[in-house]
Protein backbone atom coordinates (compact mmCIF):
# COMPACT_ATOMS: atom_id res chain seq x y z
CA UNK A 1 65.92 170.22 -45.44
CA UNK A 2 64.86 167.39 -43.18
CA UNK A 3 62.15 165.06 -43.39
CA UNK A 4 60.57 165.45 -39.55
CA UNK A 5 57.87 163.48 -38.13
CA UNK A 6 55.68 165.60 -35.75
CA UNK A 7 54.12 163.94 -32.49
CA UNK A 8 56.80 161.78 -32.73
CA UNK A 9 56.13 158.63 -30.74
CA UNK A 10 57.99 159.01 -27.00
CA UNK A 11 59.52 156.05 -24.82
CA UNK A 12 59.14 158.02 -21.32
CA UNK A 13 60.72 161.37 -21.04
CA UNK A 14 62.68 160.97 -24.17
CA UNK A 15 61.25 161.55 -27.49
CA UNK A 16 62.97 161.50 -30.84
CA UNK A 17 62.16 163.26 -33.95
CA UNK A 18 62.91 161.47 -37.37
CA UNK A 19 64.92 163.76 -39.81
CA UNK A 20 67.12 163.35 -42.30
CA UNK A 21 69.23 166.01 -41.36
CA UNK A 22 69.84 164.69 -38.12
CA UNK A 23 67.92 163.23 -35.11
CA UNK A 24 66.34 165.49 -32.89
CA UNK A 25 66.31 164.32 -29.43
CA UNK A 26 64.19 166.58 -26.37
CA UNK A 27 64.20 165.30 -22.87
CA UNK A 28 61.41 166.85 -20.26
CA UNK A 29 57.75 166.38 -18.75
CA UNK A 30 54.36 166.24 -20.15
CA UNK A 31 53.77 169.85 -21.11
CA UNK A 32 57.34 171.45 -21.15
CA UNK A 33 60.58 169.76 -23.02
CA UNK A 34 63.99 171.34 -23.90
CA UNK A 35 65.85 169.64 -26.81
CA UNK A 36 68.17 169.99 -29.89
CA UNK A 37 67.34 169.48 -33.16
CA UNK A 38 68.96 169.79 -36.91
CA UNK A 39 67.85 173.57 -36.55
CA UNK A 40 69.20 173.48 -32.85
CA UNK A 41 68.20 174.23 -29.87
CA UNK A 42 64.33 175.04 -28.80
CA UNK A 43 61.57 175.08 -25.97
CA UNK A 44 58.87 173.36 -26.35
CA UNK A 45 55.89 174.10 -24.31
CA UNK A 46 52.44 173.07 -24.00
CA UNK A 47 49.18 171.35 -22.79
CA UNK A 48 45.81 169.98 -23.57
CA UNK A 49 45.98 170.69 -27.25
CA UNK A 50 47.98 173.63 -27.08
CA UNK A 51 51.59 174.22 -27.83
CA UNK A 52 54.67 176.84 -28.81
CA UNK A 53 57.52 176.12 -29.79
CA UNK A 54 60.58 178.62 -30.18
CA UNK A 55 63.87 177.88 -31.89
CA UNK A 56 67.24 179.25 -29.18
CA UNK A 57 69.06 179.71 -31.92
CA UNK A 58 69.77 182.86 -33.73
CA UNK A 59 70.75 181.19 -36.61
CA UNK A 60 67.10 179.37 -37.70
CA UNK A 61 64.49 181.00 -38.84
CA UNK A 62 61.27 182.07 -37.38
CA UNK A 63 58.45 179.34 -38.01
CA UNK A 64 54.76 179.94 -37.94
CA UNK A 65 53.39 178.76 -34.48
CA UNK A 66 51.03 175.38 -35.74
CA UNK A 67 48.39 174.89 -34.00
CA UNK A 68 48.72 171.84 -31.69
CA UNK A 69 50.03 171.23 -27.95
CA UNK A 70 51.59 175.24 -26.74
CA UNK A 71 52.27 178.20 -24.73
CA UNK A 72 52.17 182.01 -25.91
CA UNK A 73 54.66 184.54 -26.85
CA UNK A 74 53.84 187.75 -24.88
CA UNK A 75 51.20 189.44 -27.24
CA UNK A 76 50.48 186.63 -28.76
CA UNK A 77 47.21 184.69 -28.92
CA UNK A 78 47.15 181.21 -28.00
CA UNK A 79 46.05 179.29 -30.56
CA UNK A 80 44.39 175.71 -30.74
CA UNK A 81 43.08 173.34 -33.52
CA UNK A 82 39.85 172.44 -32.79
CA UNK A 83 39.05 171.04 -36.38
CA UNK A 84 40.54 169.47 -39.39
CA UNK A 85 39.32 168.50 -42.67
CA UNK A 86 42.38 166.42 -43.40
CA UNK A 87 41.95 162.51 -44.34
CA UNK A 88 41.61 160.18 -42.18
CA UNK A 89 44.38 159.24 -39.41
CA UNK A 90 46.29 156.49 -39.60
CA UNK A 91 48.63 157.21 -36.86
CA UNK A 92 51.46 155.12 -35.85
CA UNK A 93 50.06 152.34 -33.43
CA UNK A 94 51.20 152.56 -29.77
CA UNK A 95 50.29 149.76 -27.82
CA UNK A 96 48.23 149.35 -25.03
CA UNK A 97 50.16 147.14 -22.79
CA UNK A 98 48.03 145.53 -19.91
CA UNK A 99 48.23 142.02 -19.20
CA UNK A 100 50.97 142.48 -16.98
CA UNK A 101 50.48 139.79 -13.84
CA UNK A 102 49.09 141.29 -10.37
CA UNK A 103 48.36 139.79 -6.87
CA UNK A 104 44.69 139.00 -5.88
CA UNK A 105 42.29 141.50 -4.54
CA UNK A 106 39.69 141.19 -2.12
CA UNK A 107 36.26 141.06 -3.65
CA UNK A 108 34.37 144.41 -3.84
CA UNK A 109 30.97 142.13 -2.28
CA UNK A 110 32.63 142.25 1.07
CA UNK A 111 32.57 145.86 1.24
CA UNK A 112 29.07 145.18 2.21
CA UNK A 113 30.69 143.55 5.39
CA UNK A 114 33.22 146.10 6.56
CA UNK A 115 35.04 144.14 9.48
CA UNK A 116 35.53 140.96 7.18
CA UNK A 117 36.83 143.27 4.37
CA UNK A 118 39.57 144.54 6.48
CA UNK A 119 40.81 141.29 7.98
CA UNK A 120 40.80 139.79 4.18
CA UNK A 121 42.64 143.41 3.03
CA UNK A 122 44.82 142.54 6.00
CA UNK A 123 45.39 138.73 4.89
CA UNK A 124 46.03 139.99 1.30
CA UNK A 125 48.80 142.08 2.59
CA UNK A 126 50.35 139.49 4.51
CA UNK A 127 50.03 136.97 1.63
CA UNK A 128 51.98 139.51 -0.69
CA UNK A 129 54.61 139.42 1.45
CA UNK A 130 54.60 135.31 1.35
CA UNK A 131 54.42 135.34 -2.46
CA UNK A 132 57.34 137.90 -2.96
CA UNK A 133 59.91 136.16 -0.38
CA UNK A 134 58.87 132.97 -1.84
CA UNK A 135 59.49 134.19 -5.84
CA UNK A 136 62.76 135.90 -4.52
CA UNK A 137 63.66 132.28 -3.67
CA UNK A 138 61.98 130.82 -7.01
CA UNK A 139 64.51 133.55 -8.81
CA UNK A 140 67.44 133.02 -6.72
CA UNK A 141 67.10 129.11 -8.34
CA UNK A 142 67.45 130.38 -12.32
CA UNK A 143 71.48 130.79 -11.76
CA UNK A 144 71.89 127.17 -10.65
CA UNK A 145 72.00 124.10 -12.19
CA UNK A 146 68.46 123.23 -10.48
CA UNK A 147 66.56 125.10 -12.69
CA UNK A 148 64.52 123.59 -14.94
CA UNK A 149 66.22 120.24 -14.04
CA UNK A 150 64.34 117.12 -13.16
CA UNK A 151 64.00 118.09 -9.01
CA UNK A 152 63.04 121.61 -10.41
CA UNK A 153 59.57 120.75 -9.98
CA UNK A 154 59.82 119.65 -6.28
CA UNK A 155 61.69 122.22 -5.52
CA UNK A 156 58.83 124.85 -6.30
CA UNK A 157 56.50 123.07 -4.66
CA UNK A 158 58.51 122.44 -1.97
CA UNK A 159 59.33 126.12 -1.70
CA UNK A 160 55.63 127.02 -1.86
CA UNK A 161 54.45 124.92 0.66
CA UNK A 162 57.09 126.20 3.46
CA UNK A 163 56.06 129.94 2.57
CA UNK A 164 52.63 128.64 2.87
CA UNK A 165 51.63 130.94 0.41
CA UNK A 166 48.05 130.65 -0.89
CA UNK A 167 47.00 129.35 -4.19
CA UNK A 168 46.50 132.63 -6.27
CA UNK A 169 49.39 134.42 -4.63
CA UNK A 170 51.58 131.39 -5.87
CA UNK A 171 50.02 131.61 -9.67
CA UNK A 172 50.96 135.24 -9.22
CA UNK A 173 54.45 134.44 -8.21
CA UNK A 174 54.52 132.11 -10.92
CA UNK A 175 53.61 134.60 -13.56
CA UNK A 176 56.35 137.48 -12.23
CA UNK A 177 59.19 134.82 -12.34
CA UNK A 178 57.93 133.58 -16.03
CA UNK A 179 57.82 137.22 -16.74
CA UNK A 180 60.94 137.70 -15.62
CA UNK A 181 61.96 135.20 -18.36
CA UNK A 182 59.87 136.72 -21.28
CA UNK A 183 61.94 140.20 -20.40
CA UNK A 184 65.43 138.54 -20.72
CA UNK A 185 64.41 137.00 -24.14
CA UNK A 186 61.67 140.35 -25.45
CA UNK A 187 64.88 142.60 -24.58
CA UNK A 188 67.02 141.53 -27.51
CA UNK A 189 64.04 139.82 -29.41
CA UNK A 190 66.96 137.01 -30.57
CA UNK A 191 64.38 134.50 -29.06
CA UNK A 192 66.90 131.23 -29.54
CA UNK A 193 65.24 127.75 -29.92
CA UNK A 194 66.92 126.96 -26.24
CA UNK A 195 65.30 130.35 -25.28
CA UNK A 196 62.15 129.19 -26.18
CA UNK A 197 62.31 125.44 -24.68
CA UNK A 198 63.06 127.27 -21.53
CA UNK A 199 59.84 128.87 -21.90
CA UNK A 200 57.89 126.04 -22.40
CA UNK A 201 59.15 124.15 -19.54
CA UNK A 202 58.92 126.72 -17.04
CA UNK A 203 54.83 127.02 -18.84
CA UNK A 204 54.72 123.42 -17.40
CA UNK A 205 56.63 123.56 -14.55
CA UNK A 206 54.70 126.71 -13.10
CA UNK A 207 51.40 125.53 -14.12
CA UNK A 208 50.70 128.22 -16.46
CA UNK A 209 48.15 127.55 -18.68
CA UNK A 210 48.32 128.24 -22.64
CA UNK A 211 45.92 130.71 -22.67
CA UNK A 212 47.55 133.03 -19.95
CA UNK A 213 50.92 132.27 -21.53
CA UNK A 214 49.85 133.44 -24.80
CA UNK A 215 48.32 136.89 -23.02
CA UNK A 216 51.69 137.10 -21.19
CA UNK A 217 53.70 136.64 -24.42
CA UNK A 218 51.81 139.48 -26.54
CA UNK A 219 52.35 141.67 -23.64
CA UNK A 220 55.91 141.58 -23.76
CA UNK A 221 56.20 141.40 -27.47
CA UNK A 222 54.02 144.78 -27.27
CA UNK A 223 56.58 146.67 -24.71
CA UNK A 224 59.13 145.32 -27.11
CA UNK A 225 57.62 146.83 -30.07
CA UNK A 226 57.09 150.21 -28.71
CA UNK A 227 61.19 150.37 -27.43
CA UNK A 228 62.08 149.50 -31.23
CA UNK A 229 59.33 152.41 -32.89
CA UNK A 230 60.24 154.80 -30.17
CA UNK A 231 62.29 157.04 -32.55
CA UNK A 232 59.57 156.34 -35.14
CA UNK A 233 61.84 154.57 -37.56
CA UNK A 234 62.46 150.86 -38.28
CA UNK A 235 65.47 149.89 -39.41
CA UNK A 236 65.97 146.41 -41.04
CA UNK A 237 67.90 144.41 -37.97
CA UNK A 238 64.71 145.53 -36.28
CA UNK A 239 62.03 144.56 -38.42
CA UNK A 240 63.83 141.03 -38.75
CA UNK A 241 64.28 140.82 -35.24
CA UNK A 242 60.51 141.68 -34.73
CA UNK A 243 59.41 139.18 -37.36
CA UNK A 244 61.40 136.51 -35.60
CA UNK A 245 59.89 137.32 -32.00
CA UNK A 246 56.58 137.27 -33.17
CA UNK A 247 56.93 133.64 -35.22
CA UNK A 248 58.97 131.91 -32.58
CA UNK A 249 57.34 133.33 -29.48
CA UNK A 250 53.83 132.48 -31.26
CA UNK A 251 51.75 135.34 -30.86
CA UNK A 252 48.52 135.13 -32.48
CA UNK A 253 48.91 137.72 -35.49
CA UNK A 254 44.83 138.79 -34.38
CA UNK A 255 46.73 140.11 -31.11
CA UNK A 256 48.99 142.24 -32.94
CA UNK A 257 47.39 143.44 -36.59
CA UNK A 258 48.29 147.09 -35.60
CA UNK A 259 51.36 146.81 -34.45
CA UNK A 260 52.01 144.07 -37.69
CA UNK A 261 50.71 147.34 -39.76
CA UNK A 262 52.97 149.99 -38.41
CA UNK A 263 55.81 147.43 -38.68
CA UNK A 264 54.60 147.67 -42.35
CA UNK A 265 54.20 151.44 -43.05
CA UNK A 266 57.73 151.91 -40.98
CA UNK A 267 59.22 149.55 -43.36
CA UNK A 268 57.98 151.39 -46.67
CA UNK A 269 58.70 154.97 -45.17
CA UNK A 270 62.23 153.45 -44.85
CA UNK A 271 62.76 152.12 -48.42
CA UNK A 272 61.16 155.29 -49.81
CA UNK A 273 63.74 157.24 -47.67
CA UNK A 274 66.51 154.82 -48.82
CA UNK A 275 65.84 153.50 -52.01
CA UNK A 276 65.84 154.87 -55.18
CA UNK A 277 62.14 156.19 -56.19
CA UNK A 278 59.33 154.01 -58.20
CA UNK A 279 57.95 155.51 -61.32
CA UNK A 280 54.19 155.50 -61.45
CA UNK A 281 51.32 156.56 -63.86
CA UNK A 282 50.06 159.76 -63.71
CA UNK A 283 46.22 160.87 -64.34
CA UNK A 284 47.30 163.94 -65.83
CA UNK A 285 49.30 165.66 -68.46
CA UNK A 286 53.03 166.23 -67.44
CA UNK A 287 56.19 167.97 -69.08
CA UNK A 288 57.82 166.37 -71.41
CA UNK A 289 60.49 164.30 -69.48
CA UNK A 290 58.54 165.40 -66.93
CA UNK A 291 58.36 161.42 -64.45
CA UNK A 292 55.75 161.06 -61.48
CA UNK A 293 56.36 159.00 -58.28
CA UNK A 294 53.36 159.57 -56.48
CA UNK A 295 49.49 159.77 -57.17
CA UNK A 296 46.68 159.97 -54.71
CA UNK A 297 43.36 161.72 -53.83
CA UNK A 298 44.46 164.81 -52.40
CA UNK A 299 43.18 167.97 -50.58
CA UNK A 300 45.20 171.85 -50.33
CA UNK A 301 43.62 173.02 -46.64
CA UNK A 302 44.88 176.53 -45.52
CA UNK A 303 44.31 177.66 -41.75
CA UNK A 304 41.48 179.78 -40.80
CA UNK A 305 40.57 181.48 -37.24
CA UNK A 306 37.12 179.94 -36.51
CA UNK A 307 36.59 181.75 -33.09
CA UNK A 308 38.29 184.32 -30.90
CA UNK A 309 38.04 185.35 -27.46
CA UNK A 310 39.58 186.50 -24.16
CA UNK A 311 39.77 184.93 -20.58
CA UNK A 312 41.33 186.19 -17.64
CA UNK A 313 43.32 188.86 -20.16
CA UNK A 314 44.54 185.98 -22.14
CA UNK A 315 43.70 186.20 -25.70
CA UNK A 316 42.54 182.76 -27.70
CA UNK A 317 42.51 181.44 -30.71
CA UNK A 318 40.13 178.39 -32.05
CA UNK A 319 41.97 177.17 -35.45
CA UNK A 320 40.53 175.09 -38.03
CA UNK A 321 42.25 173.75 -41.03
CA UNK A 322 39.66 173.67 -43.91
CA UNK A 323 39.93 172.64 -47.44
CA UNK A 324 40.57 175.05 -50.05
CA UNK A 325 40.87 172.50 -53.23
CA UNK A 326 40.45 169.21 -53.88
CA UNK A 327 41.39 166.42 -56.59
CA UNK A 328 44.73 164.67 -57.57
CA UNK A 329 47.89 165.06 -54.89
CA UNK A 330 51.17 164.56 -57.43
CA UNK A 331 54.54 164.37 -56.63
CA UNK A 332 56.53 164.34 -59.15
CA UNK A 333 60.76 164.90 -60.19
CA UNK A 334 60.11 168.53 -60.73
CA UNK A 335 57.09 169.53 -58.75
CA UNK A 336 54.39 168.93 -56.00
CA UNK A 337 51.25 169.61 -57.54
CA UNK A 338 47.18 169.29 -56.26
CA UNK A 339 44.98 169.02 -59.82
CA UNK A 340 41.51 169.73 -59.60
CA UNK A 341 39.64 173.22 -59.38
CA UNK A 342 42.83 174.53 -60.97
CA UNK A 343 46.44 173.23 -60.34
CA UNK A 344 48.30 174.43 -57.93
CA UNK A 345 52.42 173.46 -57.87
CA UNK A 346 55.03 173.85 -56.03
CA UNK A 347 58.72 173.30 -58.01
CA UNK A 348 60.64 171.06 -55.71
CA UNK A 349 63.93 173.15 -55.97
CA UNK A 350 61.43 175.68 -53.97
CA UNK A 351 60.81 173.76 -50.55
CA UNK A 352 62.83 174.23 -47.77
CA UNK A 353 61.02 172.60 -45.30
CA UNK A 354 58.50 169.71 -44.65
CA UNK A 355 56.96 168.35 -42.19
CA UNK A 356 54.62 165.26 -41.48
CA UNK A 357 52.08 164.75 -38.81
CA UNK A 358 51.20 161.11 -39.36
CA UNK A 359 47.75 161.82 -36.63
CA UNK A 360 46.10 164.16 -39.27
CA UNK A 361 47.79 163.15 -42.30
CA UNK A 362 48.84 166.27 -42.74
CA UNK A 363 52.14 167.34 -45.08
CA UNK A 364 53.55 171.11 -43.61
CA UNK A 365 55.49 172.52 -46.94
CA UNK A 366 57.53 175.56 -46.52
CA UNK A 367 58.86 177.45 -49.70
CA UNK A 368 61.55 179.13 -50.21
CA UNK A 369 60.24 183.08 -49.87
CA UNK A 370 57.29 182.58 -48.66
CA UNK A 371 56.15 183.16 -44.73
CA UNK A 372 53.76 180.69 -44.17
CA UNK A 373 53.70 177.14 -44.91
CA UNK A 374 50.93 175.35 -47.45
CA UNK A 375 48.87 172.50 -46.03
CA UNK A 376 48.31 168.85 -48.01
CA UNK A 377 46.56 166.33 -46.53
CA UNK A 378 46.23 163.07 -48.76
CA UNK A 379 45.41 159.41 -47.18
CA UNK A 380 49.20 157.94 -47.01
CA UNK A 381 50.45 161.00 -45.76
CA UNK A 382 53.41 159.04 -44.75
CA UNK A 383 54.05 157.53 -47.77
CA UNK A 384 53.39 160.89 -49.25
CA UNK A 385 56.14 163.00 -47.68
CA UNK A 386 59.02 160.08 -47.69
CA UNK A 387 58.75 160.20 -50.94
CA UNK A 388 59.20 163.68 -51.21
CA UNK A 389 61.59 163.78 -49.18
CA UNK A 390 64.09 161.43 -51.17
CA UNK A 391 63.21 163.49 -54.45
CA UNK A 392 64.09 166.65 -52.91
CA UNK A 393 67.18 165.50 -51.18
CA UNK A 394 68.30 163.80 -54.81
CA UNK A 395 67.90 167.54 -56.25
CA UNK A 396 70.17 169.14 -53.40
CA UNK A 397 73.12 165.71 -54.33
CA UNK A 398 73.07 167.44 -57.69
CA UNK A 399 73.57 170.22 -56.65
């Protein structure tokens, strides 16, 4: 059984899936992808809250179709989730990366004055062009022993003026080359004190201030962060490279508390996954022998049609996935159990499958003959299934 992480986070048209039992890897566009898996090969299809997905291989099983992005068997409804009464998301944090430098634009006010808009749009062009051949020139400088010596300084300016390139346009030439830089060192994250005295002299060599440096700097630490989460794991050369980025590049930790978060959640999902379990105290009565290793407030939801209809001979589906019980979510050596209104447990020797969507919270369970799956939702729903995971792969190493 592997533990897989549904809407797994994507780094272009690549997108991994975290299991266990191997890494799933799909390649395609938004709305269609064709990958391989631990279960092998499938097409996955879908848009706008929809989706299907349907195993190529004879050998895996039929799933139920969840309710999420899709596309429809023939005579088949399509189905979509429009509501959950699962806890509270807290979904892995993908950055919003957008401090990247661009060239000045003409002020909207002289759209009131049409003529002098286009000879400043025209101007603007022309000055792009200045500001690139001159930066081609500033870049052509890093590979000799000029840069960032003591005529460095001259040099740019000296450069500048025979481009005659503009103030802003230079700033903005300025920024692409010190970008440039904060690539080279964000790509391997081994930011090296010489790395980072580089930094600061080209800072005061370029004339850019602390402020936009510091904007500049969690920008790239941010498109660094997503390429190391991209697969939705963390493993420890990355957190420690991570750590070391963010302390030596000196990115204010307000700039980054999701990220710092994720970084922290990846980080326990991999111990859990690794490690050997924690005991902890249960609320409840157990077996004798019986030991628990995870406790939370916890909700059994089961998946109801809310609304049907039909457009343009296309029949539709509006899902909703609404609590059945309520009370204490358990996981323990022998079971997975939901106390309150009843118990309800599942032995762990039972599960075949599981699956985690870490948007909803949501833990998929599949047991062993049974058709469809059973819905938890609890508030770490993370936490929840890596540990699960690791107690129901320890049962399958004994046997």
């Amino acid at each position: 059984m592997g533990f897989y992480i549904r809407k797994a986070l994507q780094a272009g048209p690549v997108r991994f899936n975290l299991s266990k039992s191997g890494v799933g890897v799909s390649v395609g566009v938004k709305g269609f992808r064709v990958g391989s898996g631990p279960s092998g090969p499938y097409v996955h299809a879908g848009r706008g809250g929809l989706y299907y997905r349907q195993s190529l291989s004879s050998k895996s099983a039929p799933k139920e179709a969840a309710a999420g992005p899709g596309l429809p068997e023939q005579g088949r409804a399509i189905e979509k989730l429009v509501e959950t009464q699962t806890y509270p998301s807290r979904a892995l944090h993908a950055s919003r990366v957008g401090a990247f430098s661009e060239p000045p634009r003409v002020d909207s006010k002289w759209l009131l004055f049409p003529p002098a808009y286009l000879v400043k749009k025209w101007l603007g062009k022309k000055y792009v062009e200045r500001a690139e051949k001159y930066g081609a020139e500033l870049l052509a400088l890093v590979d000799t022993p000029e840069f960032l010596g003591p005529s460095f300084g001259d040099r740019v300016k000296e450069l500048k003026a025979r481009h005659g390139v503009p103030e802003g346009y230079g700033a903005w030439a300025h920024e692409r080359l010190y970008e440039g830089a904060l690539s080279s060192v964000v790509s391997d994250f081994e930011v090296s004190p010489g790395e980072l005295d580089a930094l600061l002299r080209l800072e005061d060599t370029l004339a850019i201030g602390p402020s936009r440096a510091s904007d500049l700097k969690v920008s790239w630490f941010k498109a660094g962060y997503m390429a190391a989460i991209a697969d939705g794991k963390l493993s420890v050369e990355e957190e420690k490279t991570l750590q070391t980025a963010l302390e030596r590049l000196g990115v204010p930790f307000t700039e980054v508390k999701a990220e710092a978060e994720t970084i922290e959640r990846l980080k326990k999902v991999r111990q859990l996954l690794e490690g050997e379990p924690t005991p902890v105290s249960a609320s409840v009565a157990l077996d004798k022998g019986e030991v628990c290793y995870f406790e939370a407030p916890g909700r059994m939801l089961v998946k109801r049609i809310i609304a049907r209809f039909q457009s343009e001979g296309v029949q539709y589906k509006n899902l909703g996935l609404l609590t059945r019980k309520e009370g204490a979510l358990l996981i323990t050596d022998k079971r997975l159990m939901l106390v309150g209104q009843g118990t309800t447990a599942i032995e762990l020797d039972k599960i075949v499958d599981l699956e985690v969507d870490h948007e909803l919270n949501l833990i998929t369970v599949s047991k062993k003959d049974r058709k469809t799956p059973l819905y938890f939702s609890t508030p770490d729903g993370l936490a929840a299934g890596a540990v699960l995971q690791r107690l129901v792969d320890g049962l399958s190493k004994e046997d």
